[in-house]
C-alpha atoms as a PDB file:
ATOM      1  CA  UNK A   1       0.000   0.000   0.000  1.00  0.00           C
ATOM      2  CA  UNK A   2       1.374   3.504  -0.469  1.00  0.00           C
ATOM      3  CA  UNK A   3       0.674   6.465   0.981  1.00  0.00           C
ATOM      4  CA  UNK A   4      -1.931   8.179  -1.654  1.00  0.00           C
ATOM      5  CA  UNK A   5      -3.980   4.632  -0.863  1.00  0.00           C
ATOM      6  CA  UNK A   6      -3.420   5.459   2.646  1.00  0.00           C
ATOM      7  CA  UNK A   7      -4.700   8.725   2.552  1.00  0.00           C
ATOM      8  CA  UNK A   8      -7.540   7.801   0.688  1.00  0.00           C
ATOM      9  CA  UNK A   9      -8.799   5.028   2.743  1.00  0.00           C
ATOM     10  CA  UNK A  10      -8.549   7.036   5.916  1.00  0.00           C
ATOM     11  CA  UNK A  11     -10.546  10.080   4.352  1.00  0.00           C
ATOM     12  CA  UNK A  12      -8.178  13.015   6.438  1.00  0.00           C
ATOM     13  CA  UNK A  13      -8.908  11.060   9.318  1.00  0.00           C
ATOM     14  CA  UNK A  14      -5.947  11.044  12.195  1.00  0.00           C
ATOM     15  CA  UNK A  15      -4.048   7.565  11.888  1.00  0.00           C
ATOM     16  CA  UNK A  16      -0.733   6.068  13.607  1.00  0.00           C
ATOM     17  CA  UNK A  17       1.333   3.763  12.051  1.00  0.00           C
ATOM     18  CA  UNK A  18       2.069   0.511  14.455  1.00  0.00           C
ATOM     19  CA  UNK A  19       4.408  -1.493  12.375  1.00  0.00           C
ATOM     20  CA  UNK A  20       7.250  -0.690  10.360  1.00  0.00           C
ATOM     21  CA  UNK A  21       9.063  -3.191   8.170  1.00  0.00           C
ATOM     22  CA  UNK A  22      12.144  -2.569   5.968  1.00  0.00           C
ATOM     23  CA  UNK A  23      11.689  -3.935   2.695  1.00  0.00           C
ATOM     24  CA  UNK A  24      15.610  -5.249   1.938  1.00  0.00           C
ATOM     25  CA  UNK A  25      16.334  -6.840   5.975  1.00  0.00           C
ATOM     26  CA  UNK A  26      12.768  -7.710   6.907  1.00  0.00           C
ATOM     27  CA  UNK A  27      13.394  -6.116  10.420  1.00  0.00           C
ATOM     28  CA  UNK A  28      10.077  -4.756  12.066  1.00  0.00           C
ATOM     29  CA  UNK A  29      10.173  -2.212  14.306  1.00  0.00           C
ATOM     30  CA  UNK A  30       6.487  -2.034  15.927  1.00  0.00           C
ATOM     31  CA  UNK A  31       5.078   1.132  18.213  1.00  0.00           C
ATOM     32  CA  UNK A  32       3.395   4.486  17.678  1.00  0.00           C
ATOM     33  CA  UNK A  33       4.771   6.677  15.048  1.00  0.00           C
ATOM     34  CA  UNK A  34       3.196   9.212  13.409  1.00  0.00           C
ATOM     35  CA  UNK A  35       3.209   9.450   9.778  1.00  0.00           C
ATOM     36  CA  UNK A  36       4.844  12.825   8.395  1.00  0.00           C
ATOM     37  CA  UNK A  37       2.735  15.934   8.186  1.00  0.00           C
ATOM     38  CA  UNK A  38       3.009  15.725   4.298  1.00  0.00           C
ATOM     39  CA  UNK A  39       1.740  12.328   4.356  1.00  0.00           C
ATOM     40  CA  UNK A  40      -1.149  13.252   6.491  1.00  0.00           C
ATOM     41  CA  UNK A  41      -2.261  15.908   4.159  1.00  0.00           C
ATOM     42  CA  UNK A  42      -5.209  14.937   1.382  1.00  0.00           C
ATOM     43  CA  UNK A  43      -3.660  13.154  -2.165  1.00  0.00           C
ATOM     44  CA  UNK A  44      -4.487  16.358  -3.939  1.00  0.00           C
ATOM     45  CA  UNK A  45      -2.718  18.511  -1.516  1.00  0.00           C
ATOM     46  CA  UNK A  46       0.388  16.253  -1.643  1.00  0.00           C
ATOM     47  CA  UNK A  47       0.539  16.560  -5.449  1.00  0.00           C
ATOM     48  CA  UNK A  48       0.335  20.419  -5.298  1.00  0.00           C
ATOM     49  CA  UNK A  49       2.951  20.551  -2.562  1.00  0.00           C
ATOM     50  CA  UNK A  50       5.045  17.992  -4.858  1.00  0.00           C
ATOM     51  CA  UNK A  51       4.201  20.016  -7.849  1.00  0.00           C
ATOM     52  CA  UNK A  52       5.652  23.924  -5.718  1.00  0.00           C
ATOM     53  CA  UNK A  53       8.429  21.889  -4.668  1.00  0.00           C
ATOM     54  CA  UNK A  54       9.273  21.191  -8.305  1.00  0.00           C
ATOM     55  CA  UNK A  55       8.397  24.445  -9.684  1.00  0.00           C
ATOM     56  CA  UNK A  56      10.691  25.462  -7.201  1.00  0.00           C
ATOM     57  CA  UNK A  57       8.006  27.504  -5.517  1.00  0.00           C
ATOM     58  CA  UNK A  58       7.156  29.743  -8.825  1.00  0.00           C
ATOM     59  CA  UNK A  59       3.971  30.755  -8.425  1.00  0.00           C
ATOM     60  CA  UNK A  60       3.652  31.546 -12.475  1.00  0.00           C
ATOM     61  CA  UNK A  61       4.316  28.493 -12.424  1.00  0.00           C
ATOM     62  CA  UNK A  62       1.950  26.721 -10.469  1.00  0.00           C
ATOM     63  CA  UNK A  63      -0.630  28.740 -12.687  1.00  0.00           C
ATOM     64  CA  UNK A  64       0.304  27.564 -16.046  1.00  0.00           C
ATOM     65  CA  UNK A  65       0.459  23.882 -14.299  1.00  0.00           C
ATOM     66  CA  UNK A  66      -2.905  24.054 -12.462  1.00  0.00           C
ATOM     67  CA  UNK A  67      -4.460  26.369 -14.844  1.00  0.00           C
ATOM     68  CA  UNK A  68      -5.692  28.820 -12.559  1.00  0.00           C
ATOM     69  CA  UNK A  69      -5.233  32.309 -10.953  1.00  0.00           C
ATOM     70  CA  UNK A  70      -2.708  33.711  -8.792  1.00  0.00           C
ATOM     71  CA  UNK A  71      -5.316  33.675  -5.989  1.00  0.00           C
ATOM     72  CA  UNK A  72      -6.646  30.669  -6.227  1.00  0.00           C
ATOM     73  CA  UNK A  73      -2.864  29.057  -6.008  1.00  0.00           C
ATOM     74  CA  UNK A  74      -1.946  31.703  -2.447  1.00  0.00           C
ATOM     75  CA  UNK A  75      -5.425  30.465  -1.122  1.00  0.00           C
ATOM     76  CA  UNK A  76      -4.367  27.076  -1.288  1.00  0.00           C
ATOM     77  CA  UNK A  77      -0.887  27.448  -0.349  1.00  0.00           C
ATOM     78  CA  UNK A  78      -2.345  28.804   2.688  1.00  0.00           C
ATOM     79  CA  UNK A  79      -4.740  26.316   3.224  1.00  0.00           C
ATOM     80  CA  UNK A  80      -2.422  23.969   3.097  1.00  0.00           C
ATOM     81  CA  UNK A  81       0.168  25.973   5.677  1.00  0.00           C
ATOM     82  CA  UNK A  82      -2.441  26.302   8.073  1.00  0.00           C
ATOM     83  CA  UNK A  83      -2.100  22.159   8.616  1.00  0.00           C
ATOM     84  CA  UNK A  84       1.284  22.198   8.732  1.00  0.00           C
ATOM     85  CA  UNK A  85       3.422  22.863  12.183  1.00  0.00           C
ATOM     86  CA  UNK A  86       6.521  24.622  11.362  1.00  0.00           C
ATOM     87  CA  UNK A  87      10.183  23.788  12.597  1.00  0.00           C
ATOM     88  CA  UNK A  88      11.446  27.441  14.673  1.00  0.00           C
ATOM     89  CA  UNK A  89      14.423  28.110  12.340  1.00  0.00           C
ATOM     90  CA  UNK A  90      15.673  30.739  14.976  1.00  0.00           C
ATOM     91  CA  UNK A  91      14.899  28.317  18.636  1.00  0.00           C
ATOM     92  CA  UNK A  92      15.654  30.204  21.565  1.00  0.00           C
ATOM     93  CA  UNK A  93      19.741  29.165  22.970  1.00  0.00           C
ATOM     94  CA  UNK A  94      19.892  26.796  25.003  1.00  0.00           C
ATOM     95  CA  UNK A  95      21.672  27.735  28.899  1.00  0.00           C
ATOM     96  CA  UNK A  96      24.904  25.717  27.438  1.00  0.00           C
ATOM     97  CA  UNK A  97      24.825  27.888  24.724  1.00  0.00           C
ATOM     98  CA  UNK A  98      24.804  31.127  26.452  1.00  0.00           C
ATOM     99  CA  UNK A  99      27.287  29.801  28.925  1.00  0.00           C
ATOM    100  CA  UNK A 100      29.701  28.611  26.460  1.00  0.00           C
ATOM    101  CA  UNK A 101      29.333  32.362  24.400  1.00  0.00           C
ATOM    102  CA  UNK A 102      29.751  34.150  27.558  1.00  0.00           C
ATOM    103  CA  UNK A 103      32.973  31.862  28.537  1.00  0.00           C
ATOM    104  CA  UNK A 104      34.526  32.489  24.990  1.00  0.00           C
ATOM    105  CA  UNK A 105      33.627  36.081  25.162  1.00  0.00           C
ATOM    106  CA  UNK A 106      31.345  36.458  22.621  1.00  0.00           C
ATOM    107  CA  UNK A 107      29.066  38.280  24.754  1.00  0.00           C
ATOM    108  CA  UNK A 108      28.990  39.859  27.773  1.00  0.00           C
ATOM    109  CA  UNK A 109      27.296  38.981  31.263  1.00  0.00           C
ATOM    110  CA  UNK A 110      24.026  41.389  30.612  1.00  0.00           C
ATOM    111  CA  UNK A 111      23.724  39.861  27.085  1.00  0.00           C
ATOM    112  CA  UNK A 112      23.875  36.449  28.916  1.00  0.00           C
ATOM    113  CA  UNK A 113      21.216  37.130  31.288  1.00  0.00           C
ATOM    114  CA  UNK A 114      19.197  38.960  28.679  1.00  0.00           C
ATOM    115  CA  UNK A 115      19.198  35.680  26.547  1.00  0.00           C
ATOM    116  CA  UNK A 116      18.524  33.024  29.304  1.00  0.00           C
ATOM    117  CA  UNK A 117      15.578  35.189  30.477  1.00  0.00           C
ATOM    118  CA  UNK A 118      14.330  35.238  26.753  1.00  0.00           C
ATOM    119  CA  UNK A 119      14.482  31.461  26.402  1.00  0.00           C
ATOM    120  CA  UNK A 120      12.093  31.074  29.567  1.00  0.00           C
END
């Protein structure tokens, strides 16, 4: 089974995966995992993320492809960004961080302080 059949049979219903087999050993790993957030979105909405992805996120060219307007293509990009968590691409330090900044003087004890009391 592949993932557009399993997307289709569960209708955008929530699902966990409870086995896990690697097709060239045969070693099963069994337990809760979650399938990826791409895989839990609708078929159609994993061909048009599939489809920016290879347009390289052109959105001239998602029009020619789809055949529609430039509204109708932000609409559902943001549809489809409204399911999707995003990874923080600037996470707060972490105290070990700070420490080890302050220690090679990178920054200075108030700057240290500032950014622990941030990443509360």
């Amino acid at each position: 089974m592949d993932w557009q059949e399993l997307t289709d049979l569960t209708r955008g219903q929530p699902f966990v995966v409870e086995r896990v087999r690697l097709a060239d050993s045969g070693v099963a790993v069994e337990g809760q995992f979650e399938p990826p957030q791409l895989a839990q979105l609708g078929v159609d909405d994993q061909v048009f993320v599939a489809a920016f992805v290879r347009s390289h996120g052109s959105i001239k060219e998602m029009e020619r492809i789809f055949g529609v307007s430039y509204p109708t293509i932000k609409s559902r990009l943001n549809r489809i960004a409204a399911q999707l968590d995003f990874v923080d691409t600037d996470p707060a330090p972490t105290g070990a961080d700070v420490v080890d900044r302050l220690r090679r003087g990178e920054i200075d004890v108030a700057q240290a302080l500032a950014e622990l009391e941030r990443s509360r």
